[in-house]
C-alpha atoms as a PDB file:
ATOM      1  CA  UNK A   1      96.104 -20.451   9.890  1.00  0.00           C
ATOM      2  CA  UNK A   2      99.030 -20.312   7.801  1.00  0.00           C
ATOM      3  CA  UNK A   3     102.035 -22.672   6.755  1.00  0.00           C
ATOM      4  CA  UNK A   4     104.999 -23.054   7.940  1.00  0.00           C
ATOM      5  CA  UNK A   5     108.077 -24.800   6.211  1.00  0.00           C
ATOM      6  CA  UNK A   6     110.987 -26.081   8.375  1.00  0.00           C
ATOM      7  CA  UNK A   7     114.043 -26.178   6.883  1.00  0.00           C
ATOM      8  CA  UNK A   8     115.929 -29.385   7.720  1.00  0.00           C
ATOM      9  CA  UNK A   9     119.641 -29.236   6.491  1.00  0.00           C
ATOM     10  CA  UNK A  10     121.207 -28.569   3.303  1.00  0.00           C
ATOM     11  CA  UNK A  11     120.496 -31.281   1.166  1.00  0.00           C
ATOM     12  CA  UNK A  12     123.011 -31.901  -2.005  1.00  0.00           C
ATOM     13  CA  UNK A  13     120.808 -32.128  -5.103  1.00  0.00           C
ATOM     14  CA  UNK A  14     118.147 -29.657  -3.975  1.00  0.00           C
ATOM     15  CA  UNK A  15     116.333 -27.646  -6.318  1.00  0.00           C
ATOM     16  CA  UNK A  16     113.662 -24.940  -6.096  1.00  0.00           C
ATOM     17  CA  UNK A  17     111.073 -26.201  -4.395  1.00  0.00           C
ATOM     18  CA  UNK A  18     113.446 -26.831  -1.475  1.00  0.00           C
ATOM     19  CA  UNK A  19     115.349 -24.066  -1.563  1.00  0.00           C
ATOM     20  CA  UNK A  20     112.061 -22.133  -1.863  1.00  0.00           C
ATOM     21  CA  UNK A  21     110.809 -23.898   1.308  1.00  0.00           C
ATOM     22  CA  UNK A  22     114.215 -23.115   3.227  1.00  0.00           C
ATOM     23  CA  UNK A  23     113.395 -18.972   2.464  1.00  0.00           C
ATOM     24  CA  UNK A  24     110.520 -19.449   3.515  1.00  0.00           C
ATOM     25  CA  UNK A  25     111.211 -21.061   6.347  1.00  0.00           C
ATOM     26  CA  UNK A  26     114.759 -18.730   7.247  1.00  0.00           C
ATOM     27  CA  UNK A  27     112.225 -15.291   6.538  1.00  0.00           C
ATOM     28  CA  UNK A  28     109.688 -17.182   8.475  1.00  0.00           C
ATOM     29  CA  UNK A  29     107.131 -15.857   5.743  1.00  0.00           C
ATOM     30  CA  UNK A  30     103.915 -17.634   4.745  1.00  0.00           C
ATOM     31  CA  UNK A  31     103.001 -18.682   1.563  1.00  0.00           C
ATOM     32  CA  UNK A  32     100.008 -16.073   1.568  1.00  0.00           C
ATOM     33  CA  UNK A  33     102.691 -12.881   2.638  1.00  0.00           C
ATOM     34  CA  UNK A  34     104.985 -14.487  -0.120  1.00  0.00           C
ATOM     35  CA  UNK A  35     101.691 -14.044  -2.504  1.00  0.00           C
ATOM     36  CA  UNK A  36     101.410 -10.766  -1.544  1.00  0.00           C
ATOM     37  CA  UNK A  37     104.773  -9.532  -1.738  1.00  0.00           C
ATOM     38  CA  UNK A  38     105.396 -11.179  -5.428  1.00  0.00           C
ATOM     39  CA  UNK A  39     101.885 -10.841  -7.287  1.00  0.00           C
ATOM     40  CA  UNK A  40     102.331 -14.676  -7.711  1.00  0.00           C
ATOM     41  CA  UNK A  41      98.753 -16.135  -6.785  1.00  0.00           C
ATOM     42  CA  UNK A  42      99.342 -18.170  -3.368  1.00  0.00           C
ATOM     43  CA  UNK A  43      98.024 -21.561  -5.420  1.00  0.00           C
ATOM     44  CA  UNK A  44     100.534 -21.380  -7.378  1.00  0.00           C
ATOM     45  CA  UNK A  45     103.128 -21.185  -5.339  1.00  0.00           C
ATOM     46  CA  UNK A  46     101.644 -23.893  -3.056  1.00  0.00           C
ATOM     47  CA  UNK A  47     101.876 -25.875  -6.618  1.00  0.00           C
ATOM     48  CA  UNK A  48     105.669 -24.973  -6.615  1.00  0.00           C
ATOM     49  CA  UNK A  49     106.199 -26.787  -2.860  1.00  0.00           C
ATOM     50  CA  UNK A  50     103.879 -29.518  -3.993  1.00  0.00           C
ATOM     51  CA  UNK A  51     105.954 -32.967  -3.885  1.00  0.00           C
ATOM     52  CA  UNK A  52     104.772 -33.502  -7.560  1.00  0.00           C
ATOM     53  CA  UNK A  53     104.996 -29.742  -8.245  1.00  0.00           C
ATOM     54  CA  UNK A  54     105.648 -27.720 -11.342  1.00  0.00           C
ATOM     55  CA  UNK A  55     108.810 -25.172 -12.218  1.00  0.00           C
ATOM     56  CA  UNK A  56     107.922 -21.334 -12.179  1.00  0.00           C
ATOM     57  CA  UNK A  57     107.632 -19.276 -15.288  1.00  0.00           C
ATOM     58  CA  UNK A  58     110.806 -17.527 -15.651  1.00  0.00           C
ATOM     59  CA  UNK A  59     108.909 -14.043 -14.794  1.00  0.00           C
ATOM     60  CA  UNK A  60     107.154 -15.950 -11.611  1.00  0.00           C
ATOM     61  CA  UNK A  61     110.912 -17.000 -10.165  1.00  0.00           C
ATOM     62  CA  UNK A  62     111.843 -13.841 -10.747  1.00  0.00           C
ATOM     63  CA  UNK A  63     109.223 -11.840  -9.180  1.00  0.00           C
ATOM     64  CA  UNK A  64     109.331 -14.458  -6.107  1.00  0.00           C
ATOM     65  CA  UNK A  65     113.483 -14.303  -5.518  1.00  0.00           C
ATOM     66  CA  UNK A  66     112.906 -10.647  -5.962  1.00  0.00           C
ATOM     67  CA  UNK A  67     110.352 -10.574  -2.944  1.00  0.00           C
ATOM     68  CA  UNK A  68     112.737 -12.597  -0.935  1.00  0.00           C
ATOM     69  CA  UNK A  69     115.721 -10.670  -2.093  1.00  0.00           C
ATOM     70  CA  UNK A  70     117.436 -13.758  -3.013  1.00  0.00           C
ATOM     71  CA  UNK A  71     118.669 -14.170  -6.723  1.00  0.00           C
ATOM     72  CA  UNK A  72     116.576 -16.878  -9.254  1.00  0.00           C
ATOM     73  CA  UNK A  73     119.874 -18.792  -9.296  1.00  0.00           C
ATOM     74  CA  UNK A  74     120.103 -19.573  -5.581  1.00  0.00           C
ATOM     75  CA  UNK A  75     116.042 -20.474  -5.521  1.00  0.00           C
ATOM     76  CA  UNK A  76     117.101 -22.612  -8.972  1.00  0.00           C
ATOM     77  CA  UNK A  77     120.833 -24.310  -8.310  1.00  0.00           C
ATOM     78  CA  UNK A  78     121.168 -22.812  -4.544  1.00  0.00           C
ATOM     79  CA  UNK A  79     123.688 -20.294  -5.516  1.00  0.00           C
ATOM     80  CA  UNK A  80     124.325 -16.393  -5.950  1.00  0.00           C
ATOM     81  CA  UNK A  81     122.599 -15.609  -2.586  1.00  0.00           C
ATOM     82  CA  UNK A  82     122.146 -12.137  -2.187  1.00  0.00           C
ATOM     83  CA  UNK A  83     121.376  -9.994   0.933  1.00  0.00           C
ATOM     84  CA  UNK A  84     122.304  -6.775   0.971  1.00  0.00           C
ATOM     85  CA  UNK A  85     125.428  -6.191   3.586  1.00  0.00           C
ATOM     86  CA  UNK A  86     125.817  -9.598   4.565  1.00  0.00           C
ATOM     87  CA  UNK A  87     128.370 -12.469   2.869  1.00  0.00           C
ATOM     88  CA  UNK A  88     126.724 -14.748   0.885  1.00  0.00           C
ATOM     89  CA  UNK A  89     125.933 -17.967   3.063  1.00  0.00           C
ATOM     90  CA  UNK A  90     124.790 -21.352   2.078  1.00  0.00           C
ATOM     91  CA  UNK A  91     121.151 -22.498   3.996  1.00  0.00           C
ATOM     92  CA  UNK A  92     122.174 -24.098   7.178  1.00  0.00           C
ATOM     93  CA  UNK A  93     125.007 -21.314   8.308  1.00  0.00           C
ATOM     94  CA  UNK A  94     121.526 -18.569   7.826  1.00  0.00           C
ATOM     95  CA  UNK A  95     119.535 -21.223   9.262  1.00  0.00           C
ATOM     96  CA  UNK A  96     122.049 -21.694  11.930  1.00  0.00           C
ATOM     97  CA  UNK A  97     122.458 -17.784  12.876  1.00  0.00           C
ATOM     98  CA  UNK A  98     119.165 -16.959  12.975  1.00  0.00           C
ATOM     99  CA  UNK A  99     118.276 -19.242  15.395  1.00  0.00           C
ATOM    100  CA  UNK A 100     121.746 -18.638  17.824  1.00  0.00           C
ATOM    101  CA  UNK A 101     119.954 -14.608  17.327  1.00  0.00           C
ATOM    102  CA  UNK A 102     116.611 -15.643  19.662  1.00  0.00           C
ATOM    103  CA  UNK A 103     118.952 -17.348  22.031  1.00  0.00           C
ATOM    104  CA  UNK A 104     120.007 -15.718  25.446  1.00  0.00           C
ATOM    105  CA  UNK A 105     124.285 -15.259  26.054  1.00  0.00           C
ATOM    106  CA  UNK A 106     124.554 -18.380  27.818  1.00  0.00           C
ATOM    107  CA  UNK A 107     122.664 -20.743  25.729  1.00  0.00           C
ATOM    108  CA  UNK A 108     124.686 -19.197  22.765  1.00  0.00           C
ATOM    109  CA  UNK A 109     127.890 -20.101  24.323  1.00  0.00           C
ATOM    110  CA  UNK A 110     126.554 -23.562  24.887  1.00  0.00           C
ATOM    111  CA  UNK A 111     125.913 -24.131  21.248  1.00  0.00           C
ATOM    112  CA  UNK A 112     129.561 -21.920  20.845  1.00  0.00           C
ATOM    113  CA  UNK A 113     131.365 -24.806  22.803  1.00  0.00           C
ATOM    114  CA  UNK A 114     129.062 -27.702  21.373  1.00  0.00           C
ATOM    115  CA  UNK A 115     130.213 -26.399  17.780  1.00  0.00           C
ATOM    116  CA  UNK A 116     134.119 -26.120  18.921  1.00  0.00           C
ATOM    117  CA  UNK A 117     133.685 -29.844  20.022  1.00  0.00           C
ATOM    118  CA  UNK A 118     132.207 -31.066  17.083  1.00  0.00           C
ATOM    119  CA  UNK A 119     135.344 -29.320  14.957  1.00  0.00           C
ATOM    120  CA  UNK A 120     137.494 -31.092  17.003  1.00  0.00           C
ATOM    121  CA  UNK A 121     135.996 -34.370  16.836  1.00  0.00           C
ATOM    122  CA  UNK A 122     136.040 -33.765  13.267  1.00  0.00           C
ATOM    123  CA  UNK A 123     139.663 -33.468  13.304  1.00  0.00           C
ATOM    124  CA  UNK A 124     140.650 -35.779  15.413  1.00  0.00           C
ATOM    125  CA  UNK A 125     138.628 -37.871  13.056  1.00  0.00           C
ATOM    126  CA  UNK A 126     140.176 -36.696   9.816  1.00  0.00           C
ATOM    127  CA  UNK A 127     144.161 -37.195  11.601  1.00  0.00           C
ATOM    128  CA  UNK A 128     142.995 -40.736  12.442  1.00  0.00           C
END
């Protein structure tokens, strides 16, 4: 049985191990189909998501943001996203939509509303 990541929120300082996790974990791929799909043995990539783990090659982040059609700067510094015909978005908004996707019309407009509240707590908040 496989791996799975879960991606947890978008975390200011996070690098490519996380960001690499949070692909993985938006594409819902394993680490073995990531293997696969780059030519990068699956150890090393498991060394990658290791807490102590080491930096790709340059060639080995390339060939892995290529087979997750993401660019090596948003798996590096989290930026220059790239999905072909869709705006570039930031981890939790892709996070956020795939997930609202699986969910039926009314639960959708539940989370809708529970976002529109939040705003306008925020706001409130911010006029306070």
């Amino acid at each position: 049985m496989g791996v799975f990541y879960v991606y947890l929120g978008n975390i200011p300082g996070m690098g490519f191990k996380e960001n690499l996790k949070a692909e993985l974990a938006y594409k819902d791929i394993l680490v073995k189909e990531l293997a696969a799909l780059s030519g990068v043995n699956r150890r090393t990539i498991d060394n990658y998501l290791r807490e102590d783990g080491s930096m790709p090659s340059a060639d080995a982040a390339v060939r892995i943001a290529e087979a997750l059609g993401v660019t090596v700067e948003y798996l590096v510094a989290g930026r220059g996203w790239k999905e072909p015909n869709n705006p570039p978005l930031s981890p939790d908004p892709r996070v956020i939509l795939k997930s609202l996707e699986s969910l039926g019309r009314r639960d959708r407009k539940i989370v809708l509303n529970l976002i529109k509240s939040l705003k306008e707590m925020e706001n409130s908040e911010k006029k306070a």
